[in-house]
C-alpha atoms as a PDB file:
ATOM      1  CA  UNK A   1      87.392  87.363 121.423  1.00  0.00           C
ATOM      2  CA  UNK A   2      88.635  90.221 119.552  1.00  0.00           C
ATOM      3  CA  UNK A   3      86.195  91.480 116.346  1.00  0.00           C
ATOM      4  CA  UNK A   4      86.446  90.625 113.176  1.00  0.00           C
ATOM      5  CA  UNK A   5      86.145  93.229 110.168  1.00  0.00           C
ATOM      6  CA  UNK A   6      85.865  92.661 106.576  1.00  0.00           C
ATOM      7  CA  UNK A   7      88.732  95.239 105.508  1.00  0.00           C
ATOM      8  CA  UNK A   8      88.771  96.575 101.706  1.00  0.00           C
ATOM      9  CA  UNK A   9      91.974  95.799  99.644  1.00  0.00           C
ATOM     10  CA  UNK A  10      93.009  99.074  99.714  1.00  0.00           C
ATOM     11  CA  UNK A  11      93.443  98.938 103.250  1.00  0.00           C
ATOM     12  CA  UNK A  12      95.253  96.053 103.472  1.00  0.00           C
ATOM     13  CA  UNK A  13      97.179  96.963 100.462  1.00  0.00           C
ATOM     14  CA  UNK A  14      98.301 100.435 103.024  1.00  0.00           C
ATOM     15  CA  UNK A  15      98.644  98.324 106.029  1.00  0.00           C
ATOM     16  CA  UNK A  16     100.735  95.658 104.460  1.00  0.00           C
ATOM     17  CA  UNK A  17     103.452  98.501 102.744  1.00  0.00           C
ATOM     18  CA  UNK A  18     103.463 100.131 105.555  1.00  0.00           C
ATOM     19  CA  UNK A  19     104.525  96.988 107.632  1.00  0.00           C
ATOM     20  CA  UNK A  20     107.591  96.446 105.125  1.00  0.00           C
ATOM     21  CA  UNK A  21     108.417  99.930 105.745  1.00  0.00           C
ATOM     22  CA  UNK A  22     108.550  99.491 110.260  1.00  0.00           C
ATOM     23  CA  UNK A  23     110.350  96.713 109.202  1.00  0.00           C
ATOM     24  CA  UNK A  24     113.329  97.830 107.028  1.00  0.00           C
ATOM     25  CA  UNK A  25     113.711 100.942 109.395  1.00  0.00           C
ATOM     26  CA  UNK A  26     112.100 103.437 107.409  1.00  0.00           C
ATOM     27  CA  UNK A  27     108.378 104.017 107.865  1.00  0.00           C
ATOM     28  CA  UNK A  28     107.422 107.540 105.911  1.00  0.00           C
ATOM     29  CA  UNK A  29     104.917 109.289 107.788  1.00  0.00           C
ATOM     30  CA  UNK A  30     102.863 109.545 104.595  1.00  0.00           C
ATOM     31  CA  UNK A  31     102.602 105.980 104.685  1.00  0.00           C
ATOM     32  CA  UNK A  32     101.785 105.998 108.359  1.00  0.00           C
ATOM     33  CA  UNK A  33      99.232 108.529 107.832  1.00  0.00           C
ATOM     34  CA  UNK A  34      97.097 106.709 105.065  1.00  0.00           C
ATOM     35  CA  UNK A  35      96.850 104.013 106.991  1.00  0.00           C
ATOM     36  CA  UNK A  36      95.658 106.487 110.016  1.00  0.00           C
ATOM     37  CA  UNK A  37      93.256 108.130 107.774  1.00  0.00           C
ATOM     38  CA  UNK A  38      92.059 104.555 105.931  1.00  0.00           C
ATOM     39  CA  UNK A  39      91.699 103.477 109.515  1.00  0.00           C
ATOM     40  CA  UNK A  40      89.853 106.296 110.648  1.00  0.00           C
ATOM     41  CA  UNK A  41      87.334 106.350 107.595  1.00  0.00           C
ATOM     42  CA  UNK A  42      86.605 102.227 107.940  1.00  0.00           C
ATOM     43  CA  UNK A  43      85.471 102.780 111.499  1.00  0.00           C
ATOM     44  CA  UNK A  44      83.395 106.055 111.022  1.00  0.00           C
ATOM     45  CA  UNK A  45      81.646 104.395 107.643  1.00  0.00           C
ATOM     46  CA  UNK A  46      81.150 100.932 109.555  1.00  0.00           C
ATOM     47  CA  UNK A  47      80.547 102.015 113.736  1.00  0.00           C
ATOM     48  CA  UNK A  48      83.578 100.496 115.188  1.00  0.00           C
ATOM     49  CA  UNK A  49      85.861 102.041 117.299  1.00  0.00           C
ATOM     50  CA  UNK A  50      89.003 103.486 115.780  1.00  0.00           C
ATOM     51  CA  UNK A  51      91.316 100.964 118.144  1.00  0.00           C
ATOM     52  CA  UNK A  52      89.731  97.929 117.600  1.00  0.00           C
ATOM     53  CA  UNK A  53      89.982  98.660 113.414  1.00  0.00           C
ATOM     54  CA  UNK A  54      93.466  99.189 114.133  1.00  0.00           C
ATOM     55  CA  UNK A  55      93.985  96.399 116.124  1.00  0.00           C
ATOM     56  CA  UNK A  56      92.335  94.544 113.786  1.00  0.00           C
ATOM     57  CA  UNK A  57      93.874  95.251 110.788  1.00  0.00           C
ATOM     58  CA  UNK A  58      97.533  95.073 112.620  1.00  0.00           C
ATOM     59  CA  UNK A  59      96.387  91.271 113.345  1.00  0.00           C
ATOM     60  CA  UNK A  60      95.887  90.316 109.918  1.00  0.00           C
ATOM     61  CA  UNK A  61      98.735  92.165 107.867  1.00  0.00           C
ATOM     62  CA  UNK A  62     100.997  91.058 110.415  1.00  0.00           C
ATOM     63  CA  UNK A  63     100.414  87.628 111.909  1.00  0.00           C
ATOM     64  CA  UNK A  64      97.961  86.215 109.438  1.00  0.00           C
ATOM     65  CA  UNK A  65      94.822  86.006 111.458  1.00  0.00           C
ATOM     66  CA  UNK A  66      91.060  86.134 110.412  1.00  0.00           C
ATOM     67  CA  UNK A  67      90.135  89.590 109.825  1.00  0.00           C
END
């Protein structure tokens, strides 16, 4: 059963634009790399692993699932 995180709004916020962005064609890689960093910080400040964060937050931007 995959983890569940309780992600801030501003990460969502990041995740969700840059979802609309993959999928008009035209993901800026400033976009792609706040999300990175957003990722990156959640899972330092919180002791998960990078991956699963990502994975995680992918989940419920994307298909709606329980964070």
């Amino acid at each position: 059963m995959p983890h569940t995180f309780d992600f801030p709004a501003p990460l969502l916020a990041l995740e969700s634009a840059a979802w609309e962005e993959i999928q008009a064609g035209r993901l800026a890689v400033e976009t792609a790399r706040a999300v990175q960093d957003g990722v990156t910080a959640f899972a330092a400040e919180h002791g998960h692993d990078r991956h699963e964060v990502e994975m995680g937050l992918k989940r419920v931007v994307r298909h709606g699932a329980a964070a």
